[in-house]
PDB file of N, CA and C in Angstrom:
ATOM      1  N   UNK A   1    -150.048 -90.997 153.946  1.00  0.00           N
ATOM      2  CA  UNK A   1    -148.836 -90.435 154.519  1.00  0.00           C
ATOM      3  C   UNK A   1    -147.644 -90.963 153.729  1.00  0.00           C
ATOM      4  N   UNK A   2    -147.050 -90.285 152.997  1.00  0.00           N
ATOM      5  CA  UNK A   2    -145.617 -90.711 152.748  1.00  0.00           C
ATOM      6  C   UNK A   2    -144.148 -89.899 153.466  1.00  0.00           C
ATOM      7  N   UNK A   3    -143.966 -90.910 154.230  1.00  0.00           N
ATOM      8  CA  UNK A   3    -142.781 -90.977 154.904  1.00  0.00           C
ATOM      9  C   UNK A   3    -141.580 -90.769 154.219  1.00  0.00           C
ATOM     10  N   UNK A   4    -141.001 -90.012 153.716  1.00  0.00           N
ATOM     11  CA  UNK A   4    -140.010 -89.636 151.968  1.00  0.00           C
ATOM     12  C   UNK A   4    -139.051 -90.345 152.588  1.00  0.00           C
ATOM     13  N   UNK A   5    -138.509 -91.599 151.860  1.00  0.00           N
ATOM     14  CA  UNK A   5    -136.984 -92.049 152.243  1.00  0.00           C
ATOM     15  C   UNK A   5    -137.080 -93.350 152.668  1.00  0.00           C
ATOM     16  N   UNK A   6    -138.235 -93.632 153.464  1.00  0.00           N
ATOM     17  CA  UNK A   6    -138.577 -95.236 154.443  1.00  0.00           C
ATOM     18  C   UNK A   6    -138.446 -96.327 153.390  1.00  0.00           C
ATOM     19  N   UNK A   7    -138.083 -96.397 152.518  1.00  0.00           N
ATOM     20  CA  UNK A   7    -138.495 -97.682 152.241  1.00  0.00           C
ATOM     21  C   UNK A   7    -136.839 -98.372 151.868  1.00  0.00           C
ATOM     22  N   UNK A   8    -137.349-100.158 152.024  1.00  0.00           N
ATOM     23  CA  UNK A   8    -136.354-100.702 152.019  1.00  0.00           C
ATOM     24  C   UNK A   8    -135.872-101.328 150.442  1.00  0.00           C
ATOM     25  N   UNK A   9    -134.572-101.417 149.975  1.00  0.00           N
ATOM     26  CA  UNK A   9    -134.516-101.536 148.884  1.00  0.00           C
ATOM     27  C   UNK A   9    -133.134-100.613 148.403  1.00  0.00           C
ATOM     28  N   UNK A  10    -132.835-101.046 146.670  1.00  0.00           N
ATOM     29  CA  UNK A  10    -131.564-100.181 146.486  1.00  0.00           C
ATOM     30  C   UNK A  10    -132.184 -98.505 146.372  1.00  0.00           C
ATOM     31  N   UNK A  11    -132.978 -98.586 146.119  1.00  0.00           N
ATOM     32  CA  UNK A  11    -133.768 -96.959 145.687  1.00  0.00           C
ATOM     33  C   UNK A  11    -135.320 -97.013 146.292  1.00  0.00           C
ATOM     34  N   UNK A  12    -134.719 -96.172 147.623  1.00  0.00           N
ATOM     35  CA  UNK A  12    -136.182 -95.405 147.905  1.00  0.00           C
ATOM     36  C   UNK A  12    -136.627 -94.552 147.503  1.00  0.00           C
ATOM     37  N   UNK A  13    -135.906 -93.971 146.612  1.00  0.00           N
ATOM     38  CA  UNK A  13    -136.637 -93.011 145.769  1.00  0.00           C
ATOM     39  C   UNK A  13    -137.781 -93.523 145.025  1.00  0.00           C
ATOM     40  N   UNK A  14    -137.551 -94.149 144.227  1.00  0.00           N
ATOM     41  CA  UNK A  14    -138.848 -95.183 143.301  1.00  0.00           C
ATOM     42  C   UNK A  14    -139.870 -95.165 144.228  1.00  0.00           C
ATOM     43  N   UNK A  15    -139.639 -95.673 145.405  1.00  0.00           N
ATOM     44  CA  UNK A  15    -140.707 -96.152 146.590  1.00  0.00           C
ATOM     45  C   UNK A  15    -141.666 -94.567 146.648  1.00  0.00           C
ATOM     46  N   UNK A  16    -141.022 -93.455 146.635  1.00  0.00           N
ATOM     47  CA  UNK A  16    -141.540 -92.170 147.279  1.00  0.00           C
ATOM     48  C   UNK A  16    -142.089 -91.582 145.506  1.00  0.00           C
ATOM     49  N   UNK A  17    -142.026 -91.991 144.525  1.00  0.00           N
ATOM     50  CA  UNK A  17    -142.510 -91.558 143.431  1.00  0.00           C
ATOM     51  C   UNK A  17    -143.500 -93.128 142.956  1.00  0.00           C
ATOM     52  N   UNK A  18    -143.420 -93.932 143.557  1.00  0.00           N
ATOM     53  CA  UNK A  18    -144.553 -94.765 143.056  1.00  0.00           C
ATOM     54  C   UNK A  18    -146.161 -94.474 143.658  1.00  0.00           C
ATOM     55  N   UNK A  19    -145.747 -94.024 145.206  1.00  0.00           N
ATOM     56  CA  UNK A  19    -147.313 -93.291 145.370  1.00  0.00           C
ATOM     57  C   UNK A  19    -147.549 -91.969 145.948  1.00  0.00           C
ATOM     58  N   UNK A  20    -146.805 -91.333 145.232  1.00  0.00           N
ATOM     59  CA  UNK A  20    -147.043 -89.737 145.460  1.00  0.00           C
ATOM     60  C   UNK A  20    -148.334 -89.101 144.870  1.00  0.00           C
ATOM     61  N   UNK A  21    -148.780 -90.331 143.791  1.00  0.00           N
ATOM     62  CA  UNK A  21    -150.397 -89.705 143.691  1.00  0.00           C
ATOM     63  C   UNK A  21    -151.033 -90.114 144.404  1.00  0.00           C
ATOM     64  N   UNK A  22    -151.545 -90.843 145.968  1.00  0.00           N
ATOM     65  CA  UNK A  22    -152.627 -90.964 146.517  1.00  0.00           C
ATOM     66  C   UNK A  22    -151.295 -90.389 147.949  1.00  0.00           C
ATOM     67  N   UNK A  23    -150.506 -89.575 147.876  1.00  0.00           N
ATOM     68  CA  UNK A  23    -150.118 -88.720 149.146  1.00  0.00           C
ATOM     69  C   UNK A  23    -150.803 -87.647 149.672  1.00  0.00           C
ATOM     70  N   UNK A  24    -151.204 -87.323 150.763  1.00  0.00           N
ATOM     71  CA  UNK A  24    -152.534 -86.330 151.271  1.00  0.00           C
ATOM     72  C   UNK A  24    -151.188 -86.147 152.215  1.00  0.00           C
ATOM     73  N   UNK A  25    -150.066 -86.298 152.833  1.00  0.00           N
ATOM     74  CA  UNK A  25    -149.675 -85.625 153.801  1.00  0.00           C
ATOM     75  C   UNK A  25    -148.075 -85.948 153.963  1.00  0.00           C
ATOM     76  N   UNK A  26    -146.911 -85.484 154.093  1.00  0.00           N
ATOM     77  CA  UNK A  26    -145.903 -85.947 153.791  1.00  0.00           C
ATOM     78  C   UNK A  26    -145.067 -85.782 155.574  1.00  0.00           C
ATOM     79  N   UNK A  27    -143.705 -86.710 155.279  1.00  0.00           N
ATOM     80  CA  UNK A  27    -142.973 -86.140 156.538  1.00  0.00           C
ATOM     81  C   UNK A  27    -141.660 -86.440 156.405  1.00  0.00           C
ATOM     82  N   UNK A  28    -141.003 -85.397 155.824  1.00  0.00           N
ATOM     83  CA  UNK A  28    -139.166 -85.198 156.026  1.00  0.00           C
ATOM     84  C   UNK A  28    -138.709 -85.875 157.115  1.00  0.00           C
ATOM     85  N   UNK A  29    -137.700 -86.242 157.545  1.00  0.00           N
ATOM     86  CA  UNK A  29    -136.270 -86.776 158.318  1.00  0.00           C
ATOM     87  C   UNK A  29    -135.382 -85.761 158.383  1.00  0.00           C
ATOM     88  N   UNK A  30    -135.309 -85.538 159.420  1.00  0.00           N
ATOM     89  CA  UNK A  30    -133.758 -84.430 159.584  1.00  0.00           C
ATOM     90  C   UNK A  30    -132.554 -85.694 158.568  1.00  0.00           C
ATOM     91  N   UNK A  31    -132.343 -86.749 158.795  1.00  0.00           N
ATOM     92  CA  UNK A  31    -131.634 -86.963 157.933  1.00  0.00           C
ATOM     93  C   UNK A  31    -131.718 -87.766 156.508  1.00  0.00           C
ATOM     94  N   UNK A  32    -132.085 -87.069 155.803  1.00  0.00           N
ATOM     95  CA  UNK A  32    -132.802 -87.055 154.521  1.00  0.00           C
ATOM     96  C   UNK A  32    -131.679 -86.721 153.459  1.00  0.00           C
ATOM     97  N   UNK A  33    -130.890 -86.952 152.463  1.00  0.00           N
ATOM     98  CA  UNK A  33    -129.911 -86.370 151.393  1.00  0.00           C
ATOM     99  C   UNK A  33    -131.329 -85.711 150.907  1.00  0.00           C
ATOM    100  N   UNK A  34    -129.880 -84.362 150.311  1.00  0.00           N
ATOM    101  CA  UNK A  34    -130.655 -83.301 149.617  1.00  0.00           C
ATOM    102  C   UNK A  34    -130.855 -84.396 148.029  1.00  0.00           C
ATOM    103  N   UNK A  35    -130.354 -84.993 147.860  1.00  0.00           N
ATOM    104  CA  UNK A  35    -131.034 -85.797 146.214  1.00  0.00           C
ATOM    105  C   UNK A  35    -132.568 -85.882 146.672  1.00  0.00           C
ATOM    106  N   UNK A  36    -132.347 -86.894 147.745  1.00  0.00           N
ATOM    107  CA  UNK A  36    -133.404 -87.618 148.379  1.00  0.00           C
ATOM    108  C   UNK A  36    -134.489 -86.407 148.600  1.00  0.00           C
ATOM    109  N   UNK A  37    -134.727 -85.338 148.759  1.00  0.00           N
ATOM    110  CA  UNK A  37    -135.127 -84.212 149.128  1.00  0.00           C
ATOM    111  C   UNK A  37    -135.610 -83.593 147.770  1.00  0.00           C
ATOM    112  N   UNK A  38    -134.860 -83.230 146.612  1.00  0.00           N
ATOM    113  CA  UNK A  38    -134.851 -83.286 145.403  1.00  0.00           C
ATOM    114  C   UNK A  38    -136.120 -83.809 144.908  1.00  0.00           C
ATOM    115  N   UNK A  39    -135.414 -85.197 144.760  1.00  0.00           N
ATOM    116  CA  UNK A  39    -136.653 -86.416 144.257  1.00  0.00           C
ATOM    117  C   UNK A  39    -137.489 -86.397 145.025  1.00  0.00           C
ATOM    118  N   UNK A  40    -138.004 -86.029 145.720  1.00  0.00           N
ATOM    119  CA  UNK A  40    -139.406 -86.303 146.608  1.00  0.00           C
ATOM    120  C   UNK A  40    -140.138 -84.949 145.874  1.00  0.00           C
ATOM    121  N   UNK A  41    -139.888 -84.117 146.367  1.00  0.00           N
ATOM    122  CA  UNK A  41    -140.368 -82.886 145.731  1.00  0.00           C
ATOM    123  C   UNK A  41    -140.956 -82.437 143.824  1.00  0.00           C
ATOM    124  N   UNK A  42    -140.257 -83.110 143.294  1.00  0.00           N
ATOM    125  CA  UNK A  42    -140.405 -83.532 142.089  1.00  0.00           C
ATOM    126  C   UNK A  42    -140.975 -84.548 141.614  1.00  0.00           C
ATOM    127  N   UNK A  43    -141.425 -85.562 142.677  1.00  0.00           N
ATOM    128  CA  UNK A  43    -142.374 -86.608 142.222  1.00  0.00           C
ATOM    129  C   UNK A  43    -143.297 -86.725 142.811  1.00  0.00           C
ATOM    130  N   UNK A  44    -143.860 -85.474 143.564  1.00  0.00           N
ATOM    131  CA  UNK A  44    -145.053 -84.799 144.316  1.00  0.00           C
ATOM    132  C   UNK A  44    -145.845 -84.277 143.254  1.00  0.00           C
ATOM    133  N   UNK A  45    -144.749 -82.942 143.189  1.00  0.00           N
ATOM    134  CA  UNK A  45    -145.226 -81.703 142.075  1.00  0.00           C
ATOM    135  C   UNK A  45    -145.555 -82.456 140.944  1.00  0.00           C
ATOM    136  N   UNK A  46    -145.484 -83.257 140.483  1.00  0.00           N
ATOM    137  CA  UNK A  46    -145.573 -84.002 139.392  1.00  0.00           C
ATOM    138  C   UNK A  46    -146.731 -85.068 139.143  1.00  0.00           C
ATOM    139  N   UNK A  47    -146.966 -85.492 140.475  1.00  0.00           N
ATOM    140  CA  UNK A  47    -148.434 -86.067 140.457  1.00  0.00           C
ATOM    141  C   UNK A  47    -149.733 -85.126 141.314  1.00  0.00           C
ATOM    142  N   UNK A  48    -149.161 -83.750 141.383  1.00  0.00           N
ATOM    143  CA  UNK A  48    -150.094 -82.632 141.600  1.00  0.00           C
ATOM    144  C   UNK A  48    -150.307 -82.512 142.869  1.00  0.00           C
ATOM    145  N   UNK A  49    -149.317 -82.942 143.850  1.00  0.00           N
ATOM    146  CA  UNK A  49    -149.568 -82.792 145.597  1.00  0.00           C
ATOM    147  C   UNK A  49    -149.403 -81.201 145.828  1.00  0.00           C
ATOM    148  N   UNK A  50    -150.549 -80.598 146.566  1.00  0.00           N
ATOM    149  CA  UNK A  50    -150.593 -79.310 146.993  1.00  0.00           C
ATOM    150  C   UNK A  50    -150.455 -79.505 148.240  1.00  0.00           C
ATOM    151  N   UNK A  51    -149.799 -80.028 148.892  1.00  0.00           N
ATOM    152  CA  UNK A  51    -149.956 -80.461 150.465  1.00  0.00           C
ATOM    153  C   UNK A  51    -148.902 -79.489 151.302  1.00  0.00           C
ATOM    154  N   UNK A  52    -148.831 -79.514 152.610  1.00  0.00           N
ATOM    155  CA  UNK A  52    -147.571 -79.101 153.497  1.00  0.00           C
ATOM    156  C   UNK A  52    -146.616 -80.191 153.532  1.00  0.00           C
ATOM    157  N   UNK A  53    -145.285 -79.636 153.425  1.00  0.00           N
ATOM    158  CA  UNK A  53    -144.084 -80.314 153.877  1.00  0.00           C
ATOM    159  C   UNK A  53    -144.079 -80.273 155.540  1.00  0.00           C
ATOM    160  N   UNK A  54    -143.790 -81.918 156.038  1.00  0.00           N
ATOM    161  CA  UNK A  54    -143.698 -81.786 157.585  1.00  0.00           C
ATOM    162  C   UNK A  54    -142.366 -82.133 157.304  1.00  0.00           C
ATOM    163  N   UNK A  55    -141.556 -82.026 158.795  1.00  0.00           N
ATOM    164  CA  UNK A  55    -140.553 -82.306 159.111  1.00  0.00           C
ATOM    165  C   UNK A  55    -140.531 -83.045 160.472  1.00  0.00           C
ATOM    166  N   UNK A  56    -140.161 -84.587 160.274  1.00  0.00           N
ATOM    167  CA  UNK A  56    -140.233 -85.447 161.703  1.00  0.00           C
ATOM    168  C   UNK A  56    -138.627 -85.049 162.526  1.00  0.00           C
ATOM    169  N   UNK A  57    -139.635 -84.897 164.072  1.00  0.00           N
ATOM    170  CA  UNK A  57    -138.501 -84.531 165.171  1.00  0.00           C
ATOM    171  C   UNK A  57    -138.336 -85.562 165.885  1.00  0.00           C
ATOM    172  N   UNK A  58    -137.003 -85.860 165.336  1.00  0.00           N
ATOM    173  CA  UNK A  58    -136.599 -87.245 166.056  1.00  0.00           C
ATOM    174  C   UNK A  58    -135.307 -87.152 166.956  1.00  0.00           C
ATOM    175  N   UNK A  59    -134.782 -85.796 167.311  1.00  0.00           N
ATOM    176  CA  UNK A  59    -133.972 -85.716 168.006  1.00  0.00           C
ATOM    177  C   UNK A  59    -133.869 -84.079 169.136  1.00  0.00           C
ATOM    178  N   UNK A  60    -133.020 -84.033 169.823  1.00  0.00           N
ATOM    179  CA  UNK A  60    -133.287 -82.973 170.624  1.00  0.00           C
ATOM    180  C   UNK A  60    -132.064 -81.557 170.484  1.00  0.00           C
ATOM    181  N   UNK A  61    -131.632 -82.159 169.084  1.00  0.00           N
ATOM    182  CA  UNK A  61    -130.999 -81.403 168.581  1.00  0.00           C
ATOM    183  C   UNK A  61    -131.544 -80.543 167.032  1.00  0.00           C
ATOM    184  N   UNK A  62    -132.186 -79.017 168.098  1.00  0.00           N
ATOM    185  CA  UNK A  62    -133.630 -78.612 167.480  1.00  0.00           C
ATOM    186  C   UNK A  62    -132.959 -77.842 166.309  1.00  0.00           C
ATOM    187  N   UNK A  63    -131.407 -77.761 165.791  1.00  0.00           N
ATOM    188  CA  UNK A  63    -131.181 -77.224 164.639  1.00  0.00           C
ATOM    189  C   UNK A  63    -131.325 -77.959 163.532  1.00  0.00           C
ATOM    190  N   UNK A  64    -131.502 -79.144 163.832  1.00  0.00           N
ATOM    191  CA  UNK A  64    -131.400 -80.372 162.321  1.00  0.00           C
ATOM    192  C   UNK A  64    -132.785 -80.272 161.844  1.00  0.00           C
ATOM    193  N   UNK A  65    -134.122 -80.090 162.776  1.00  0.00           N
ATOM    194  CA  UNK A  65    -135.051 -79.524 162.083  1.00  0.00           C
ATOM    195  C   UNK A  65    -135.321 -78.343 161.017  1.00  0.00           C
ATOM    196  N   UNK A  66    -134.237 -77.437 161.868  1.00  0.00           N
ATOM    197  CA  UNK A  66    -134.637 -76.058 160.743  1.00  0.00           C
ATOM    198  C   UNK A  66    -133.553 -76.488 159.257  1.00  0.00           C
ATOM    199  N   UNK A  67    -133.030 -77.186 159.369  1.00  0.00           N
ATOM    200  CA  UNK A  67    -131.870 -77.293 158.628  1.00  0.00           C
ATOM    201  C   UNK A  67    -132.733 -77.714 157.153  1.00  0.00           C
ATOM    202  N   UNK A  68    -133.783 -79.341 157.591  1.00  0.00           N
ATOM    203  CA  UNK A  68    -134.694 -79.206 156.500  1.00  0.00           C
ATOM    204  C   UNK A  68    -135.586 -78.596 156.156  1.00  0.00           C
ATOM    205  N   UNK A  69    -136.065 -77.437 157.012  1.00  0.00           N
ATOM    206  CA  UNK A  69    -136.934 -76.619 156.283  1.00  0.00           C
ATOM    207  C   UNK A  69    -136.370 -75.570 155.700  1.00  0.00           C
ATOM    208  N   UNK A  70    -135.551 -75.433 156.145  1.00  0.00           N
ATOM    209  CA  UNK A  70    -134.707 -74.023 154.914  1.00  0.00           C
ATOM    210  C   UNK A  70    -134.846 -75.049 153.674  1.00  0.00           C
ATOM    211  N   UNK A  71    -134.141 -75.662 153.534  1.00  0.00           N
ATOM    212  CA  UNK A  71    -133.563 -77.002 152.440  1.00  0.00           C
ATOM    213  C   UNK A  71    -135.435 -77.272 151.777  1.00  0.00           C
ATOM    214  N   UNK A  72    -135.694 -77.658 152.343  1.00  0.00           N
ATOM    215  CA  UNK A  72    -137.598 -77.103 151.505  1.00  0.00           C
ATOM    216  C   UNK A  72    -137.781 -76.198 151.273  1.00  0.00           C
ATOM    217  N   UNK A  73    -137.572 -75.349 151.912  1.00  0.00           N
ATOM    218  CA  UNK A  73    -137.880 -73.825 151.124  1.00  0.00           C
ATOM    219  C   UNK A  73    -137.644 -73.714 150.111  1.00  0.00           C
ATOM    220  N   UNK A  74    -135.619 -73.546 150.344  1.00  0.00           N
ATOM    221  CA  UNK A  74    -135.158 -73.306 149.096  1.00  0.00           C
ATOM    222  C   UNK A  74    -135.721 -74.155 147.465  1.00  0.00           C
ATOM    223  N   UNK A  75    -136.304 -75.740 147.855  1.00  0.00           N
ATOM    224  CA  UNK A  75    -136.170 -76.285 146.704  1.00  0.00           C
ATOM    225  C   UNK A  75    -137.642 -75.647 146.126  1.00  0.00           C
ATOM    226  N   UNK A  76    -138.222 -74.875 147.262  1.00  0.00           N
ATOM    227  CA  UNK A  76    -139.708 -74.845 146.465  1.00  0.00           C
ATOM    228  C   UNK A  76    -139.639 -73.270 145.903  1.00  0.00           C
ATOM    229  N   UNK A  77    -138.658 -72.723 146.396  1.00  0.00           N
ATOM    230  CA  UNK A  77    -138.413 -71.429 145.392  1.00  0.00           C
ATOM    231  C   UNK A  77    -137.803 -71.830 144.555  1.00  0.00           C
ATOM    232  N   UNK A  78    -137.063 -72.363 144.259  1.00  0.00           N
ATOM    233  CA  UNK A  78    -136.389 -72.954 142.765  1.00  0.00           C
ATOM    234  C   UNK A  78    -137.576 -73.508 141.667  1.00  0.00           C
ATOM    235  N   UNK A  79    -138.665 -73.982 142.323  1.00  0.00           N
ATOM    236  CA  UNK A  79    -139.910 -74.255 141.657  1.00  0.00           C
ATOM    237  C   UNK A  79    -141.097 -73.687 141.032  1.00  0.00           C
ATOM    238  N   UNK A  80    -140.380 -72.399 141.665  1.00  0.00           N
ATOM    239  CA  UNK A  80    -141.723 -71.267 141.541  1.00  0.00           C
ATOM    240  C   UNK A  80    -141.034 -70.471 140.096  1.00  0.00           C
TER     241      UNK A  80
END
């Protein structure tokens, strides 16, 4: 499971591209920067993850969910 963003440090990014090759299952944050969103996606595709994008619901404000899946969408049509 990589949790995109969790880790502690100046750059969690590094953290989310150091083991994106043994990732089998992922899970967005409604509050996630689109960089942060970016770089995850690109250091997936890059160590060959064919997986689903999840999105964790951590609040009851059910638009911040769709907010990152458009925001996935879009980055994975930019990919295609």
């Amino acid at each position: 499971l990589l949790h995109v963003g969790r880790w502690h440090g100046d750059d969690p990014d590094a953290g989310d591209a150091l083991v994106a090759r043994w990732t089998m299952h992922t899970h967005f944050s409604t509050g996630i920067s689109d960089q942060s969103l970016e770089n995850a996606i690109d250091a997936l595709r890059a160590n060959g993850y064919s997986g689903c994008y999840s999105v964790e619901i951590a609040t009851t404000r059910y638009s911040e969910p769709a907010i990152v899946i458009a925001k996935l969408r879009d980055a994975d049509e930019r990919r295609r």
